[in-house]
N, C-alpha and C. Protein backbone atom coordinates (compact mmCIF):
# COMPACT_ATOMS: atom_id res chain seq x y z
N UNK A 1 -4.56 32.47 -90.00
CA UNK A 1 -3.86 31.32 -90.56
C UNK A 1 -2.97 31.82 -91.70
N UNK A 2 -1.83 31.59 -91.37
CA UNK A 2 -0.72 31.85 -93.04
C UNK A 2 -1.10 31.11 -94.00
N UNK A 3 -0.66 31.44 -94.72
CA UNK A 3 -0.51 30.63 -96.36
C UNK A 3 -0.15 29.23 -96.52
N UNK A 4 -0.84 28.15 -96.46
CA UNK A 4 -0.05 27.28 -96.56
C UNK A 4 -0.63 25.88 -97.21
N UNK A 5 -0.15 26.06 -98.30
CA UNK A 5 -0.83 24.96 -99.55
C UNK A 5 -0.35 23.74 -99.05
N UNK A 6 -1.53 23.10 -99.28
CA UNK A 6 -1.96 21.45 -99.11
C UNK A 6 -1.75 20.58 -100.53
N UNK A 7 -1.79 19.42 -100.71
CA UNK A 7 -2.41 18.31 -101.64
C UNK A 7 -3.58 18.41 -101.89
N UNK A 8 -3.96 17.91 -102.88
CA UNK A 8 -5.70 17.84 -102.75
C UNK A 8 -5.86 16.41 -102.04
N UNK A 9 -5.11 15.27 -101.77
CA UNK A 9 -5.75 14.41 -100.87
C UNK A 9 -5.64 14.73 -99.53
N UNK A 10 -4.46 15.78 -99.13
CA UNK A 10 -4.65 15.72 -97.74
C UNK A 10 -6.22 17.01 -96.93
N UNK A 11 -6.08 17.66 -98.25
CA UNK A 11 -7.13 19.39 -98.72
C UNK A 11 -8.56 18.10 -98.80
N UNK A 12 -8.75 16.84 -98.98
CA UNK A 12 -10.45 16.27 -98.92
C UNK A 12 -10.53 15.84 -98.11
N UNK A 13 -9.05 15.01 -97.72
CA UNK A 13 -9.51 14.98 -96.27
C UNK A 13 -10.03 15.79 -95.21
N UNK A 14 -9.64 16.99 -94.79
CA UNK A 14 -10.22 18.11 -94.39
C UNK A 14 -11.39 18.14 -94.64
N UNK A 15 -12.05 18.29 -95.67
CA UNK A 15 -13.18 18.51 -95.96
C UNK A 15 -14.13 17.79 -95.75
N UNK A 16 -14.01 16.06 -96.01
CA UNK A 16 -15.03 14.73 -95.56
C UNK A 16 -15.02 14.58 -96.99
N UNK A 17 -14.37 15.09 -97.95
CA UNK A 17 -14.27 14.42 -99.72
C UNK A 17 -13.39 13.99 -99.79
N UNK A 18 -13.61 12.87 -101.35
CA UNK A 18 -12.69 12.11 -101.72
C UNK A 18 -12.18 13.15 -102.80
N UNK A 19 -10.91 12.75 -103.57
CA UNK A 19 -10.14 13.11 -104.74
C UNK A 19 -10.92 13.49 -105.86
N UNK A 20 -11.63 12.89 -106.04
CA UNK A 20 -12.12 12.58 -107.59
C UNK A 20 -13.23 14.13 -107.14
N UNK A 21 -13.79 13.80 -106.44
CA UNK A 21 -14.82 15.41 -105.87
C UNK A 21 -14.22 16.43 -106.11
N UNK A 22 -13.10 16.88 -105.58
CA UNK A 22 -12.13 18.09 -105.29
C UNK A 22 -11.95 18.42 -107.01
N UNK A 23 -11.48 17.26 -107.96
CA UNK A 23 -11.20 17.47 -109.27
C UNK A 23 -12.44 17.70 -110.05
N UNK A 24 -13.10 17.35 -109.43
CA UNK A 24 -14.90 17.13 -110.06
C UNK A 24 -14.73 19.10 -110.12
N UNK A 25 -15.02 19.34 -108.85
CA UNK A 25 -14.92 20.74 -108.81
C UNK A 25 -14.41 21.49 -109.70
N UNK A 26 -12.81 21.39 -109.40
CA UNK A 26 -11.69 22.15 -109.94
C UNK A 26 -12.17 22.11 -111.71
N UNK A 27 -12.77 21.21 -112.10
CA UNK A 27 -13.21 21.33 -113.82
C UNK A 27 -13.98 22.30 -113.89
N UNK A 28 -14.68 22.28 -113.41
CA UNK A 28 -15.95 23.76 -113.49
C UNK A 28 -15.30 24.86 -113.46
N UNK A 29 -15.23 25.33 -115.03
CA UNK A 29 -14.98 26.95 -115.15
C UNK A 29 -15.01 28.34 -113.91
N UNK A 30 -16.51 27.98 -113.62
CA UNK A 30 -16.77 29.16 -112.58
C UNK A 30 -16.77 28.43 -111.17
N UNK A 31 -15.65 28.09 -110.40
CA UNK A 31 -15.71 27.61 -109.38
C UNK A 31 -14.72 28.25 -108.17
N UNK A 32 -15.40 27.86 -107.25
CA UNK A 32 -14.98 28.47 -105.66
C UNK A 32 -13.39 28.25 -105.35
N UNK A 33 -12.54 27.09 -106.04
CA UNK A 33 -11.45 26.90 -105.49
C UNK A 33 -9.95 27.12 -106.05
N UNK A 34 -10.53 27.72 -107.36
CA UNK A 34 -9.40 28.46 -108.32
C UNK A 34 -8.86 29.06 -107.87
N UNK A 35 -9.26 30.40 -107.04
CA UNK A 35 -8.57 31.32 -106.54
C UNK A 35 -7.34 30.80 -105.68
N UNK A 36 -7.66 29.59 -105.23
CA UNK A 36 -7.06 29.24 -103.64
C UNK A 36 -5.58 27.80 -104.26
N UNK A 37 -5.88 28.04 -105.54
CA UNK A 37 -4.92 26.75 -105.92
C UNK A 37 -3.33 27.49 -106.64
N UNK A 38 -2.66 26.84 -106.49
CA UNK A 38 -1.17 27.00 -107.29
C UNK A 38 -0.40 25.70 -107.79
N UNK A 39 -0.02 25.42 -108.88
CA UNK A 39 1.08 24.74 -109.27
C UNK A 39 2.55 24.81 -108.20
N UNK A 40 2.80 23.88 -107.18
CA UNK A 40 4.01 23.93 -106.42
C UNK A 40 4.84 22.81 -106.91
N UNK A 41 5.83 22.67 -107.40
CA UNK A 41 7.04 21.31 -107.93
C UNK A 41 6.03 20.97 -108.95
N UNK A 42 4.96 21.43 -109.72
CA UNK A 42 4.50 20.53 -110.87
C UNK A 42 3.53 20.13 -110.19
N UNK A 43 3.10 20.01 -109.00
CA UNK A 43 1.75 19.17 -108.26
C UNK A 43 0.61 20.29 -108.11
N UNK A 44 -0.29 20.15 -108.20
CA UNK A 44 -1.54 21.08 -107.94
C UNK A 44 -1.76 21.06 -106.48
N UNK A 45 -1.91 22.44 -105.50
CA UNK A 45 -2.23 22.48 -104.12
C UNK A 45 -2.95 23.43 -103.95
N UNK A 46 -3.79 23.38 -102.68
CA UNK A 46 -4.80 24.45 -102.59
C UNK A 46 -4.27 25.01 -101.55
N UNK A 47 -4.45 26.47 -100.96
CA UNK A 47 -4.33 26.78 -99.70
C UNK A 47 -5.31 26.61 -98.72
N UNK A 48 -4.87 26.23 -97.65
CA UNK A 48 -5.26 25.60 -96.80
C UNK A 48 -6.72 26.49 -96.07
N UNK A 49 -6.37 27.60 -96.60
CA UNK A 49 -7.78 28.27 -96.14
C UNK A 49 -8.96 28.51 -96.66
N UNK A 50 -8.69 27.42 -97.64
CA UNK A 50 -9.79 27.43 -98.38
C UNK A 50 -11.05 26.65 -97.46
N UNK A 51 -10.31 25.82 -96.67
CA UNK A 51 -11.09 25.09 -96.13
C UNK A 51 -12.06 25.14 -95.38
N UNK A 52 -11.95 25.95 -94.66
CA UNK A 52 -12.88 27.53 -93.92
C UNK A 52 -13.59 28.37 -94.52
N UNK A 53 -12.94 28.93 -95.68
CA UNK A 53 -13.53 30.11 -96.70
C UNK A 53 -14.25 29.65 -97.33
N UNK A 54 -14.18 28.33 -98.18
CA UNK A 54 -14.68 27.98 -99.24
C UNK A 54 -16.28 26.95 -98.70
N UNK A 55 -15.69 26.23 -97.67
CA UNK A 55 -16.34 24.94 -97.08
C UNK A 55 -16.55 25.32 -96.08
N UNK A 56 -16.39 26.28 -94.88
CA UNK A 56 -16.99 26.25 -93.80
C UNK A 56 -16.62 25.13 -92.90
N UNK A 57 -15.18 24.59 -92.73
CA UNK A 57 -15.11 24.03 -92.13
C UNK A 57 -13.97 24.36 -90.93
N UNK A 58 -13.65 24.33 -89.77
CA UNK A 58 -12.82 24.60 -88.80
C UNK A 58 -11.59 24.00 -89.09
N UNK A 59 -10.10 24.20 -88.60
CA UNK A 59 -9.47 23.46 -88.75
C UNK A 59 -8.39 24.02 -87.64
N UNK A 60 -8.24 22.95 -86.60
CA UNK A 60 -7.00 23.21 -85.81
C UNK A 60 -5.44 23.52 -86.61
N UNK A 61 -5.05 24.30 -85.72
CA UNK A 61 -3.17 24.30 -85.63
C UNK A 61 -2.47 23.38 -85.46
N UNK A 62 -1.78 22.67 -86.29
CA UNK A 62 -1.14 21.41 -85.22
C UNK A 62 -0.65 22.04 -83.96
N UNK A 63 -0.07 22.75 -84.01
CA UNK A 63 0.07 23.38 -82.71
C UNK A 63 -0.66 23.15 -81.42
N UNK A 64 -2.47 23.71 -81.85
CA UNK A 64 -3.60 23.77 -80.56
C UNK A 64 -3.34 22.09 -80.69
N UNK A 65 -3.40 20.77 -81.28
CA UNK A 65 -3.69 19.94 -81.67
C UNK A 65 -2.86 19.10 -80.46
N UNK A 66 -2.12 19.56 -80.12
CA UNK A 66 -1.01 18.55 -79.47
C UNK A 66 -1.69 18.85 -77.95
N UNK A 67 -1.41 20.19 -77.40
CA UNK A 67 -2.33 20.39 -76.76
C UNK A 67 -3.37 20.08 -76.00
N UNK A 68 -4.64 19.67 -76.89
CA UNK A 68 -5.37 18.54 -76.46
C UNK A 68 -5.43 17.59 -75.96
């Protein structure tokens, strides 16, 4: 999977969390999703592979997605 930073609402959706969770996180000094975040236009985004790395969760290509 390339590089490719999300929102954090569209990044909980992925996950089965809401907003306020993801930020809950992101406060904690020593946490899993720092590495994976950047400032893009002023908005906070995570990369998208966090979602896998961090959470263990799968995530289609839109690509495979259509597919289906």
């Amino acid at each position: 999977m390339k590089d490719e930073f999300i929102g954090i609402k569209e990044f909980a959706e992925l996950i089965g969390y809401n907003r306020t969770s993801i930020y809950k996180i992101l406060d904690k000094v020593d946490n899993q999703l720092s590495p994976y975040c950047r400032k893009v236009g002023g908005k906070l985004k995570i990369n998208k592979r966090a979602v896998f790395e961090v959470f263990s969760v799968e995530v289609k290509e839109r690509s495979e997605e259509r597919r289906v």
